[in-house]
Protein backbone atom coordinates (compact mmCIF):
# COMPACT_ATOMS: atom_id res chain seq x y z
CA UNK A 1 29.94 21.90 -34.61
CA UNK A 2 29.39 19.12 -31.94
CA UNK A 3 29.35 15.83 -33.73
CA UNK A 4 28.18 12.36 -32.07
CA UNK A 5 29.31 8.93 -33.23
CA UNK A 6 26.27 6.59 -33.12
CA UNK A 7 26.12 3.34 -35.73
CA UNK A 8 23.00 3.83 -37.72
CA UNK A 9 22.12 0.26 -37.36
CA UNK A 10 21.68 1.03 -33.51
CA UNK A 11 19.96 4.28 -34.70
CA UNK A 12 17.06 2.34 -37.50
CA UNK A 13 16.43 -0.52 -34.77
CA UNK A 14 15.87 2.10 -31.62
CA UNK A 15 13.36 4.07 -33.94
CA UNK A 16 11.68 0.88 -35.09
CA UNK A 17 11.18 -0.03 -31.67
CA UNK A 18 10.08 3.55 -30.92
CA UNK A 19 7.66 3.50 -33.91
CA UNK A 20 6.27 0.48 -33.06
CA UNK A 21 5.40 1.35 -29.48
CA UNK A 22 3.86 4.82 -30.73
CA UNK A 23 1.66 2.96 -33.14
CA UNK A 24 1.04 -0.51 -32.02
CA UNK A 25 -2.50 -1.61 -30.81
CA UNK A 26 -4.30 -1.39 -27.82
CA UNK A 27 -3.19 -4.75 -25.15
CA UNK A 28 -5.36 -7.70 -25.97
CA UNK A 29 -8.53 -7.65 -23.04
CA UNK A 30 -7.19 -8.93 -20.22
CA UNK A 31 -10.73 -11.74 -19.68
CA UNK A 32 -11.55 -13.42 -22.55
CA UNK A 33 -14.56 -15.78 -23.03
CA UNK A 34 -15.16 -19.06 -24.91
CA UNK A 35 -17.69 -17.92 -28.10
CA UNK A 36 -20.32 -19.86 -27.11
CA UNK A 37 -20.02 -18.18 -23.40
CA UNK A 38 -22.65 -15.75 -22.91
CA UNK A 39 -21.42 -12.04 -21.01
CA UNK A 40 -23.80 -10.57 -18.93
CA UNK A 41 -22.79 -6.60 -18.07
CA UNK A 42 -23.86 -5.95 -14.70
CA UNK A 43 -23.20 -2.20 -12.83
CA UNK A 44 -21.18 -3.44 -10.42
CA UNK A 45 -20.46 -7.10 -8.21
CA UNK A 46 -23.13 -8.94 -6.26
CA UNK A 47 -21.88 -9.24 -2.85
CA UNK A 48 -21.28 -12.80 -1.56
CA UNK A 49 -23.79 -14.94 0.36
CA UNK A 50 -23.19 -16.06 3.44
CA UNK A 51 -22.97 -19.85 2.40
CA UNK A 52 -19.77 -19.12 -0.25
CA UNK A 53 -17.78 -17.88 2.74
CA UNK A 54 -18.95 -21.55 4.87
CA UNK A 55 -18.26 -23.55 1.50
CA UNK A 56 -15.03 -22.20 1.01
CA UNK A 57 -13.69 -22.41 4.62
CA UNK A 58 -11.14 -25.23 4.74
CA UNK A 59 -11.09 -27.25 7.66
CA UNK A 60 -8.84 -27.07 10.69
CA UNK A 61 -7.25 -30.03 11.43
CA UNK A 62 -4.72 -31.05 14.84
CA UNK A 63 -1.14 -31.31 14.64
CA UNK A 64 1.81 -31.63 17.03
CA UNK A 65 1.82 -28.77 19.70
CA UNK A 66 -1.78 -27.90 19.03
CA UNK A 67 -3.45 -26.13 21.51
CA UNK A 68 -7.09 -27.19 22.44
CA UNK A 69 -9.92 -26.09 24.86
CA UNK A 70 -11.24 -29.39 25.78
CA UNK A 71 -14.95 -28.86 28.04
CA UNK A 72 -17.30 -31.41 29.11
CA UNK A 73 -20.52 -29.50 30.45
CA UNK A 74 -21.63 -29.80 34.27
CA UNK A 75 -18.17 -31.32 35.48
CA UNK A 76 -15.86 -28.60 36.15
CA UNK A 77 -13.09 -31.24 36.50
CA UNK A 78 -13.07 -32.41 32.60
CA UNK A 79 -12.51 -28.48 31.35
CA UNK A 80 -9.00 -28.49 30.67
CA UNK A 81 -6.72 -26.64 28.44
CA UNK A 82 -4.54 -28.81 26.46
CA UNK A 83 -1.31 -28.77 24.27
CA UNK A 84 -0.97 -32.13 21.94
CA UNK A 85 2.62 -33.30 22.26
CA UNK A 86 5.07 -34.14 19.10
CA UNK A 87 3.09 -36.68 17.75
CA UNK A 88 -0.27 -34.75 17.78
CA UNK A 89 -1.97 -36.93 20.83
CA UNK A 90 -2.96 -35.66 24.88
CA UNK A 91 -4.43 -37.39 27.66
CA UNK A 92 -7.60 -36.74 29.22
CA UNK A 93 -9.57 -38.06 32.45
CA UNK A 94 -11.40 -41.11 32.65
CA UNK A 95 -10.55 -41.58 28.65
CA UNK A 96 -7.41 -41.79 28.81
CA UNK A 97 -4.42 -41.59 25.16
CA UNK A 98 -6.42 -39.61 22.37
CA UNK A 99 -4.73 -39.57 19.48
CA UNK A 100 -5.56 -36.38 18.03
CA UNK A 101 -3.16 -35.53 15.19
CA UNK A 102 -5.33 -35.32 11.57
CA UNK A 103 -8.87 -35.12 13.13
CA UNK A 104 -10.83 -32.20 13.30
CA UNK A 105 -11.98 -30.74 17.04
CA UNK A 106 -15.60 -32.13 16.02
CA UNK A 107 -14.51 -35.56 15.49
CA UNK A 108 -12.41 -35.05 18.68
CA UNK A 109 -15.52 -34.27 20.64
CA UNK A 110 -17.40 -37.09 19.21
CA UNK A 111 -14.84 -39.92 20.11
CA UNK A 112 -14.26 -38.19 23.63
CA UNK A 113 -17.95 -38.22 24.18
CA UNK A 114 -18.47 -41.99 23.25
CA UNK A 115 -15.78 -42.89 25.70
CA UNK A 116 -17.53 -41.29 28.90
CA UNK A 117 -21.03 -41.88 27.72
CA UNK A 118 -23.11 -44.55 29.41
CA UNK A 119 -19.68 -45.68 31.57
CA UNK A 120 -18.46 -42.34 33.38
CA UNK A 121 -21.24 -39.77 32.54
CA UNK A 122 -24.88 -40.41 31.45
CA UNK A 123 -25.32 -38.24 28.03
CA UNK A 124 -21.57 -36.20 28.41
CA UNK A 125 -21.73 -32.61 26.26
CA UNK A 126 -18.01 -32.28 25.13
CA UNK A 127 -16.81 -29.41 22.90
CA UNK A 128 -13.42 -29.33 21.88
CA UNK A 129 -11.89 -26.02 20.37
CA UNK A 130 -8.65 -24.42 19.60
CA UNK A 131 -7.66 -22.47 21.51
CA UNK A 132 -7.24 -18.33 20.63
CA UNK A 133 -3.44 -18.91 19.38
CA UNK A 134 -4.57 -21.87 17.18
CA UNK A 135 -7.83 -19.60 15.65
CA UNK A 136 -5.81 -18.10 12.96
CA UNK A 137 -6.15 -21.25 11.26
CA UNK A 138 -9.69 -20.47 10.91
CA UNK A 139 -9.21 -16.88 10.03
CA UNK A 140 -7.03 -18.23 7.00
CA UNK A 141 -10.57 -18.29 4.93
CA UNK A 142 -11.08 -15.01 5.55
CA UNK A 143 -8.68 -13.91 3.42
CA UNK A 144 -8.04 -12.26 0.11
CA UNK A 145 -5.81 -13.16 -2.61
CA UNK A 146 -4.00 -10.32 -4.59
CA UNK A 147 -1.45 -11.44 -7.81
CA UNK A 148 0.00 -9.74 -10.73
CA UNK A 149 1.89 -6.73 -11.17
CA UNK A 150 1.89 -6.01 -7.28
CA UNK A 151 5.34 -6.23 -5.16
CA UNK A 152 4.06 -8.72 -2.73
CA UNK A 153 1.28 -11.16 -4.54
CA UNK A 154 -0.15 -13.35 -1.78
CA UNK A 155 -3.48 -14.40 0.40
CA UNK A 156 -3.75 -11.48 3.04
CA UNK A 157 -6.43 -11.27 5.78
CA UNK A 158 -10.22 -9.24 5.38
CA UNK A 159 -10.62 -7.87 8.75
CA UNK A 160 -13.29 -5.47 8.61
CA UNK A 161 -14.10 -3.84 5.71
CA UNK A 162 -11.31 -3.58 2.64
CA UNK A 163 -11.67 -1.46 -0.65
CA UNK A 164 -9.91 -3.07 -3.79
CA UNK A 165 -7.40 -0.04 -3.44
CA UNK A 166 -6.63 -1.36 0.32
CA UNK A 167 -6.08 -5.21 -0.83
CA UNK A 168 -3.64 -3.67 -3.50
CA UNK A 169 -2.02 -1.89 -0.78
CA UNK A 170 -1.76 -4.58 1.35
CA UNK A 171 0.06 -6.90 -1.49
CA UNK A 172 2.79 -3.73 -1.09
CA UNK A 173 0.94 -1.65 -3.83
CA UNK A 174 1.72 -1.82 -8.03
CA UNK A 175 4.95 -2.43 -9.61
CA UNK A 176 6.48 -0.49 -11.96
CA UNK A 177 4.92 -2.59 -14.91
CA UNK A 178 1.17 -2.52 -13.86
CA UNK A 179 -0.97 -1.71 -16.00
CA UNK A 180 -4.14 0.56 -13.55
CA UNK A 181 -6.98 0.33 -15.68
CA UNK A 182 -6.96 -3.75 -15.82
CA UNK A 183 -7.14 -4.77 -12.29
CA UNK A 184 -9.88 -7.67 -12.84
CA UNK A 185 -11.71 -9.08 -9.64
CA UNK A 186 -12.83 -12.71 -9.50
CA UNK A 187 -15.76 -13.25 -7.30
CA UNK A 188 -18.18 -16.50 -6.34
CA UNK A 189 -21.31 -15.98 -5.95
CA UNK A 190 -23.16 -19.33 -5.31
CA UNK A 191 -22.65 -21.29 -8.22
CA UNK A 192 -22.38 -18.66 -10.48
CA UNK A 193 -18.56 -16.79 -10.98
CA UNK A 194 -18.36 -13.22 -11.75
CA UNK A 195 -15.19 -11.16 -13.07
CA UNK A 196 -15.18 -7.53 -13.16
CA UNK A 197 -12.20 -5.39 -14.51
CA UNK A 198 -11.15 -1.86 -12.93
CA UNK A 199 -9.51 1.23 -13.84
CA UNK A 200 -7.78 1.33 -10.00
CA UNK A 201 -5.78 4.96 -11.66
CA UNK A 202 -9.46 6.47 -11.79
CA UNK A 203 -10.06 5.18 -8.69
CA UNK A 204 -7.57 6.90 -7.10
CA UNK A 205 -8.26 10.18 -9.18
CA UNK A 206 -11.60 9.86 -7.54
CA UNK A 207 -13.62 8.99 -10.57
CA UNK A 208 -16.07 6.36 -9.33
CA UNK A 209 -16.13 4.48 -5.80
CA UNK A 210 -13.48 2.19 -4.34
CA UNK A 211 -15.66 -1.31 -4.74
CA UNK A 212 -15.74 -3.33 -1.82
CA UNK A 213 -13.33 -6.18 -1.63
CA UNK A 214 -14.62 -9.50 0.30
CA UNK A 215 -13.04 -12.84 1.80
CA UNK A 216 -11.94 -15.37 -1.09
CA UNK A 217 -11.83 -12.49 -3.90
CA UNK A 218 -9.39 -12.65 -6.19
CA UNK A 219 -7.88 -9.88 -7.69
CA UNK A 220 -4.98 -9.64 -10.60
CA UNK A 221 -3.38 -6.49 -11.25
CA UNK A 222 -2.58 -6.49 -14.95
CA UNK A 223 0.75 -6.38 -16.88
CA UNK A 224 1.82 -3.47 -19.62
CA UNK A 225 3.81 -5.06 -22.00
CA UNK A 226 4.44 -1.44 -23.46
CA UNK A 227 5.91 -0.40 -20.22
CA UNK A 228 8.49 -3.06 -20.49
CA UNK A 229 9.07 -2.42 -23.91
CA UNK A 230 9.22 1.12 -22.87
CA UNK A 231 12.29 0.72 -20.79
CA UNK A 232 14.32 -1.82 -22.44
CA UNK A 233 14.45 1.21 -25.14
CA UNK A 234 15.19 3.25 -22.71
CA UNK A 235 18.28 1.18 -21.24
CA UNK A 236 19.36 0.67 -24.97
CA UNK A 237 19.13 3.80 -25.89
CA UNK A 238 22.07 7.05 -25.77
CA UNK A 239 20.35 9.83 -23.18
CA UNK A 240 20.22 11.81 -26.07
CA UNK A 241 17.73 10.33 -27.56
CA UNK A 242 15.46 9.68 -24.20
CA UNK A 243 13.23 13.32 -24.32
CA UNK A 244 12.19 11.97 -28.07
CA UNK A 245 10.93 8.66 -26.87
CA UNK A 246 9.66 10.82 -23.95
CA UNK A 247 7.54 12.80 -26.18
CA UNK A 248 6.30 9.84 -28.39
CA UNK A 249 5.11 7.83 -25.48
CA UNK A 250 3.28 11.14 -23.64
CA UNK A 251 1.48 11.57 -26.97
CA UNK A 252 0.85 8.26 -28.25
C-alpha cells in the first residue's frame, strides 16, 4: 500500500483554510453609503451633460517648445506658426518678446491684441492656438479612468464611442484576482454623482447590454479576496490534495 508522509498540523490548517473558504460569507458590497445617505435605484446611468465634460476640462497652459498658431485677422503678415523656445517665450511683429510660458493661448491673444491695438492696427482680432501636435493636451479630458483589478490601471482616451467592456480592455483587461460581477462605475452628472455596479462576466455571456462608457467615468474593477485566498492554499498545499479544494470551491 502507497503511504504519504504529510504532518497533520500542515494537514488541520490546509482544511481549516479550505473550510473556511467553502463556508465563509459573501464579500462585503463593494459601495457603501453613510446611514443617513439616501439610495436612489435607477435602471441604468444618466448620460452626461454637455457642461460636466466643459467643467471638467483642465486648462492648457504654454511651456518650453510649445507649438502655437498665432493669427491676427485681415493681415496675412501676422499669421505665423510658432515654437516657444526653452524658457516658454517667442517673438512676434510689431510686439515684439512675449513671454508665454504659464499663460493660457486666451490670455496670449489678449496681451498680443492690446499691444497692436490703437498703435499698429485699429481693433486687431488675434487668436492664438496650439497647434495639432500640442492638441492632445486638450484631448487629455476626454479621457477615461480605469483602476482595480485590471493589468494596466490608468486614464485612457474616449474616442468615439466605448462600452465598459472596451475601457476594461483598454486598461489590458482583468487580472487574475478580479472579481466580474463588481465592476462599479462612477459618473457626474451636474451636481449630482451616480455609482452603478456591474456584473462585466454577464456581460460578456451576453446577459444584458454593454453600458456606454463616457469621458471622465471612472470605473474600478473589484478585488476577490477568496481568489487570493484560493491560491495561497493552493501554493501551500501537496498536488494531492488540489482536485479536493478543486471540488469545494466549484461547489461552494
Amino acid at each position: 500500500m502507497l503511504s504519504v508522509k504529510f504532518p497533520m498540523k500542515r494537514f488541520f490548517l490546509c482544511f481549516a483554510a479550505v473550510s473556511l473558504l467553502a463556508g465563509c460569507a459573501k464579500d462585503a458590497p463593494p459601495v457603501a453609503s453613510a446611514p443617513d445617505t439616501p439610495i436612489t435605484v435607477l435602471a441604468s446611468l444618466p448620460p452626461p451633460e454637455a457642461s460636466d465634460v466643459i467643467r471638467s476640462t483642465r486648462l492648457a497652459f504654454v511651456g518650453p517648445f510649445t507649438e502655437l498658431r498665432v493669427e491676427v485677422f485681415g493681415v496675412d503678415e501676422m499669421q505665423r506658426d510658432i515654437m516657444t523656445d526653452g524658457e516658454g517665450n517667442f517673438s512676434f511683429p510689431l510686439v515684439g518678446n512675449v513671454a508665454a510660458a504659464g499663460k493660457t493661448p486666451i490670455a496670449l491673444a489678449d496681451e498680443i491684441r492690446g499691444k497692436l491695438a490703437g498703435k499698429y492696427i485699429r481693433d486687431p482680432q488675434v487668436t492664438v492656438n496650439f497647434k495639432a501636435p500640442s492638441s492632445a493636451l486638450a484631448f487629455q479630458s476626454m479621457a477615461v479612468s480605469v483602476d482595480g483589478e485590471v493589468k494596466r490601471a490608468g486614464s485612457y482616451p474616449v474616442a468615439g464611442r466605448v462600452t465598459l467592456m472596451r475601457a476594461v480592455a483598454l486598461a489590458g483587461g482583468v487580472t487574475e484576482f478580479a472579481k466580474l460581477e463588481d465592476v462599479v462605475v462612477f459618473r457626474n452628472v451636474g451636481t449630482k454623482q451616480y455609482v452603478a455596479i456591474y456584473n462585466l462576466g454577464a456581460i460578456r455571456r451576453g446577459n444584458y447590454a454593454d453600458p456606454e462608457i463616457f469621458p471622465n467615468d471612472v470605473v474600478v474593477v473589484g478585488d476577490s479576496p477568496q481568489r487570493r485566498v484560493f491560491k495561497d492554499i493552493l501554493t501551500a498545499t501537496p498536488a494531492f490534495l488540489s482536485p479536493l479544494i478543486l471540488l469545494i470551491r466549484e461547489f461552494k
